[in-house]
N, C-alpha and C. Protein backbone atom coordinates (compact mmCIF):
# COMPACT_ATOMS: atom_id res chain seq x y z
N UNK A 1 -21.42 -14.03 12.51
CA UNK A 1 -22.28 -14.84 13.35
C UNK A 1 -23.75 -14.58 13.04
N UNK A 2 -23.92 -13.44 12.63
CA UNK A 2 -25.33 -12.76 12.23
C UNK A 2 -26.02 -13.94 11.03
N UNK A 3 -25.19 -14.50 10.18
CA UNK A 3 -26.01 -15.41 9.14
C UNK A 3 -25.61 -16.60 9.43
N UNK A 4 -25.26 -17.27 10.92
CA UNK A 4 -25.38 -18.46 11.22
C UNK A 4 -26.41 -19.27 10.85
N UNK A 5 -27.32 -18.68 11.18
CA UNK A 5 -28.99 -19.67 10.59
C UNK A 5 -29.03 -19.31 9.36
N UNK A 6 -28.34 -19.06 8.20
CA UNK A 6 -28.43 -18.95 6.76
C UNK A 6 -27.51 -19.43 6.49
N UNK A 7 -26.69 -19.21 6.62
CA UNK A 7 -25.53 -19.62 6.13
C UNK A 7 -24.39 -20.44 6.58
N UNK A 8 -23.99 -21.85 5.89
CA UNK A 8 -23.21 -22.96 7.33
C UNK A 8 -21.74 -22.20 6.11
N UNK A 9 -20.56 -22.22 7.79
CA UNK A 9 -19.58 -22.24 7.29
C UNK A 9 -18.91 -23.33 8.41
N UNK A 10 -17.30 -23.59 8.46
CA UNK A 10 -16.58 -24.35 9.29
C UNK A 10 -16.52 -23.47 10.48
N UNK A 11 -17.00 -22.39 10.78
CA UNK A 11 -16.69 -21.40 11.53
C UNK A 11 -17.47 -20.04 11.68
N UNK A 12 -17.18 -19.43 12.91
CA UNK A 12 -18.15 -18.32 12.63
C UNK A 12 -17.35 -17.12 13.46
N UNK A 13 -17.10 -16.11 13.27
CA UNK A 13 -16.52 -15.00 13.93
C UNK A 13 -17.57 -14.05 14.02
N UNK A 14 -17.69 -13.25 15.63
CA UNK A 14 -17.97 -12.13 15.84
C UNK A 14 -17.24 -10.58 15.48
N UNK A 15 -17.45 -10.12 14.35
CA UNK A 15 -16.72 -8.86 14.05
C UNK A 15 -15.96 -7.95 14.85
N UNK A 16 -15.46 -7.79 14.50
CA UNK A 16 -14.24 -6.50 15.58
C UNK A 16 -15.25 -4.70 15.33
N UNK A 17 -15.54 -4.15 16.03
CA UNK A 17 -16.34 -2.92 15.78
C UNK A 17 -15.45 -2.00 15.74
N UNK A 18 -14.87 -1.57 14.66
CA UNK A 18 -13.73 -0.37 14.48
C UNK A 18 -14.39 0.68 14.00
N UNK A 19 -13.57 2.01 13.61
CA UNK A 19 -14.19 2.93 12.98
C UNK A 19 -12.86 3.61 12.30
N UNK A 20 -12.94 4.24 10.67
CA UNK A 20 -12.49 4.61 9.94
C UNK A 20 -11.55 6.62 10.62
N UNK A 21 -11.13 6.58 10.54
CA UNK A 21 -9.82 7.56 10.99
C UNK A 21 -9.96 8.95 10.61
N UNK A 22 -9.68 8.07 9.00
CA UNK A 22 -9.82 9.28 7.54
C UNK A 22 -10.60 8.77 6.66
N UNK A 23 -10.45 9.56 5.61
CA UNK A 23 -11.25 9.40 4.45
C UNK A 23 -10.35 7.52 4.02
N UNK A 24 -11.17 6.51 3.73
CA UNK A 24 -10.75 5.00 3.59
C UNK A 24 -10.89 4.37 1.80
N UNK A 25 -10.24 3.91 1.54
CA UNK A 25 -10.54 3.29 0.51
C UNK A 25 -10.83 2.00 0.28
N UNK A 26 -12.18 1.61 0.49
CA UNK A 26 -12.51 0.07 0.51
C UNK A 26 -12.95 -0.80 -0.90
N UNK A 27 -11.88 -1.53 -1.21
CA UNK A 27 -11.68 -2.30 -2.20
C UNK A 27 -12.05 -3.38 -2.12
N UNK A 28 -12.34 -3.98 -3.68
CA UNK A 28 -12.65 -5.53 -3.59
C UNK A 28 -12.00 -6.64 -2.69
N UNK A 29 -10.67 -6.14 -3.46
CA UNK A 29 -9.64 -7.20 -3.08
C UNK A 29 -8.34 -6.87 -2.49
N UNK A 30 -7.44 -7.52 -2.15
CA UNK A 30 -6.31 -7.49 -1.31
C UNK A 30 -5.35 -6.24 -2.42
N UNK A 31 -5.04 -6.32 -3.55
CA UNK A 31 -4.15 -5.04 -4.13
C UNK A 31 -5.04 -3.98 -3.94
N UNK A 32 -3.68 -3.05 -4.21
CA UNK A 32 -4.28 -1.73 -3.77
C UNK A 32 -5.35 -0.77 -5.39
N UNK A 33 -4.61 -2.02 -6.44
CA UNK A 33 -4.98 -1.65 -7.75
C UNK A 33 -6.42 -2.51 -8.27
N UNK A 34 -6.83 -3.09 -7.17
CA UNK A 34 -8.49 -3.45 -6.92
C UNK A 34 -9.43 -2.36 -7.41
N UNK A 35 -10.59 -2.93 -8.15
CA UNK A 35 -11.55 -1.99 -7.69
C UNK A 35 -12.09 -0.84 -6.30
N UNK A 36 -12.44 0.22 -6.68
CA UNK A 36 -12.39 0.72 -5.71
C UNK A 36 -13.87 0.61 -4.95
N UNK A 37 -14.63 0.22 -4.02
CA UNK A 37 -16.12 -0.26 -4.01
C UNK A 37 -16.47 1.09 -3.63
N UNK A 38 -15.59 1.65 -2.76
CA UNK A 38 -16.30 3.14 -1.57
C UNK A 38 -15.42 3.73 -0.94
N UNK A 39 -15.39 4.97 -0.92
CA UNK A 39 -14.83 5.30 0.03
C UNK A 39 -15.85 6.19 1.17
N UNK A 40 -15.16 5.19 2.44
CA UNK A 40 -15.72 5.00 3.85
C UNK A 40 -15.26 6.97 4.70
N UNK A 41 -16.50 7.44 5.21
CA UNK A 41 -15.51 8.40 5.77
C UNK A 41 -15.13 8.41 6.97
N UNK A 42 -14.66 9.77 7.54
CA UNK A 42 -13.80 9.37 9.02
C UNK A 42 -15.31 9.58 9.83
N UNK A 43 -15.04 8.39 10.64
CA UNK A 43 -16.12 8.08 11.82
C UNK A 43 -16.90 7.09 11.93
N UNK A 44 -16.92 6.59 10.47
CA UNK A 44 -17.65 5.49 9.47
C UNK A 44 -17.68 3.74 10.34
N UNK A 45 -18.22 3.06 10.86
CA UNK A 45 -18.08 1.76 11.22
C UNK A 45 -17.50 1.21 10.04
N UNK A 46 -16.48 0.09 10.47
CA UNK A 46 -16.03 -0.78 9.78
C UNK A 46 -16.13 -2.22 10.57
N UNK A 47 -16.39 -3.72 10.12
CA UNK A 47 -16.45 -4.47 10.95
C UNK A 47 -15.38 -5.37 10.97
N UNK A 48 -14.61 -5.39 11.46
CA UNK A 48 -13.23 -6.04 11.05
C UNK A 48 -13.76 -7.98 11.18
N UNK A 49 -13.72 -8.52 10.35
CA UNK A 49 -13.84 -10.17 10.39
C UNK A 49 -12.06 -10.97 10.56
N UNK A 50 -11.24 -10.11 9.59
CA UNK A 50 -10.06 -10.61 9.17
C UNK A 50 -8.91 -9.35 9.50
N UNK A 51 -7.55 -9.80 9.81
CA UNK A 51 -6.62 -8.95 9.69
C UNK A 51 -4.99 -9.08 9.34
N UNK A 52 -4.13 -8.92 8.22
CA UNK A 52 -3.90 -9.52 7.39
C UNK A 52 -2.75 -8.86 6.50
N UNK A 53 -1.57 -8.53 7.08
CA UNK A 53 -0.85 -7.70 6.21
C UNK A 53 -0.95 -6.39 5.97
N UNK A 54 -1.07 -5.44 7.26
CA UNK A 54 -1.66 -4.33 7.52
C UNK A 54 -3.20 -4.05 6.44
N UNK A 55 -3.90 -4.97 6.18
CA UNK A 55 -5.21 -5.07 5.80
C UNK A 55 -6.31 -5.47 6.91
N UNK A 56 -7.86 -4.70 6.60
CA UNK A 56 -8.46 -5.46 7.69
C UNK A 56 -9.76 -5.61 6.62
N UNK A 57 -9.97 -7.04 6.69
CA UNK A 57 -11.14 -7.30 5.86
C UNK A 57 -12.27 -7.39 6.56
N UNK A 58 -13.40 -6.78 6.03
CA UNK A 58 -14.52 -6.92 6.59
C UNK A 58 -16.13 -6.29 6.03
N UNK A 59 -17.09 -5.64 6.55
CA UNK A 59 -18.00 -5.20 6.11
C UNK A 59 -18.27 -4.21 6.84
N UNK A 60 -18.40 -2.59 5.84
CA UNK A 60 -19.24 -1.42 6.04
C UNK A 60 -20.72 -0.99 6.02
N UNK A 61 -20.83 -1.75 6.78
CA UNK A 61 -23.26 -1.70 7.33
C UNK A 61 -23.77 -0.67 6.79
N UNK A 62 -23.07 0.42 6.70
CA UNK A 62 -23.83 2.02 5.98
C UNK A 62 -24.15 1.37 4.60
N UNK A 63 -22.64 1.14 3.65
CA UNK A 63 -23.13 0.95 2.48
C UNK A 63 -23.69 -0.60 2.48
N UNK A 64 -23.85 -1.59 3.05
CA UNK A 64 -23.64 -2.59 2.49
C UNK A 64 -22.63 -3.43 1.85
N UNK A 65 -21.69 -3.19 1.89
CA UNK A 65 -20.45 -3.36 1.28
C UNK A 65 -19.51 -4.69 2.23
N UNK A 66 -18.91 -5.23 1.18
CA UNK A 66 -17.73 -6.16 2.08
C UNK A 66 -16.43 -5.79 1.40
N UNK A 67 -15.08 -6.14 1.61
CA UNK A 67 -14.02 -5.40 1.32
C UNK A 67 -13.26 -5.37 1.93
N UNK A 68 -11.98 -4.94 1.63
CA UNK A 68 -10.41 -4.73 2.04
C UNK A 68 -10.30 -3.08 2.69
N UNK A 69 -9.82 -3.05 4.00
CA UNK A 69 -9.22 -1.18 3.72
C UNK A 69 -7.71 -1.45 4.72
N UNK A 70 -7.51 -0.08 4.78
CA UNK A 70 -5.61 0.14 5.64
C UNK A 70 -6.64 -0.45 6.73
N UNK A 71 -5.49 -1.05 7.53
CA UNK A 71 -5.69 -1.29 9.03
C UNK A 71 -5.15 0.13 9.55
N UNK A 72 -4.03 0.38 8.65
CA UNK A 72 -4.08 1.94 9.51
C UNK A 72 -4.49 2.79 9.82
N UNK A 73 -6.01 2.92 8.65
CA UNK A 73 -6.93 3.88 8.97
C UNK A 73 -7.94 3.44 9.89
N UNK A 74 -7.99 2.58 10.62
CA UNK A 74 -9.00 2.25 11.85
C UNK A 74 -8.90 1.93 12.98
N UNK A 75 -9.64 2.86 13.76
CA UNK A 75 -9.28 2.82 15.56
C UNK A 75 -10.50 2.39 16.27
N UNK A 76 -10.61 2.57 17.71
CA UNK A 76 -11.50 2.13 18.36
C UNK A 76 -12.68 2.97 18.42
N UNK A 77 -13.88 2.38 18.65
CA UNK A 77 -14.64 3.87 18.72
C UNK A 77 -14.89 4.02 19.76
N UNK A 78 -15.79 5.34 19.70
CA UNK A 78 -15.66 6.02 21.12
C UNK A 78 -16.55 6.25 22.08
């Protein structure tokens, strides 16, 4: 929703505010044999946009980063 005034899509979602568990591996893309972009550590915001085959796609604000990680490694924060 943040690049509504930049950017037109068909749609716009407010991110899910999760946070990383354990140590995360956030990848380009949906395989696990993706590039690897970062790994996120435990406590780390993650912004969930998408969720998807125990995947949650979204963007890590620390690095800058957009990407794939486990949905299993992310809970609520606190």
């Amino acid at each position: 929703m943040r690049l509504a005034d930049r950017v037109f899509a068909p749609h716009y979602a407010a991110p899910l505010q999760r946070v990383t568990t354990r140590p995360t591996a956030l990848r380009f893309a949906r395989d696990v044999d993706s590039e690897q972009l970062a790994v996120l550590n435990p406590g780390e915001v993650f912004e969930v946009l998408e969720l998807s085959g125990g995947l949650a796609w979204g963007s890590a604000p620390a690095q800058q980063l957009v990407g794939y990680v486990a949905a299993a490694d992310l809970g609520l924060p606190a």
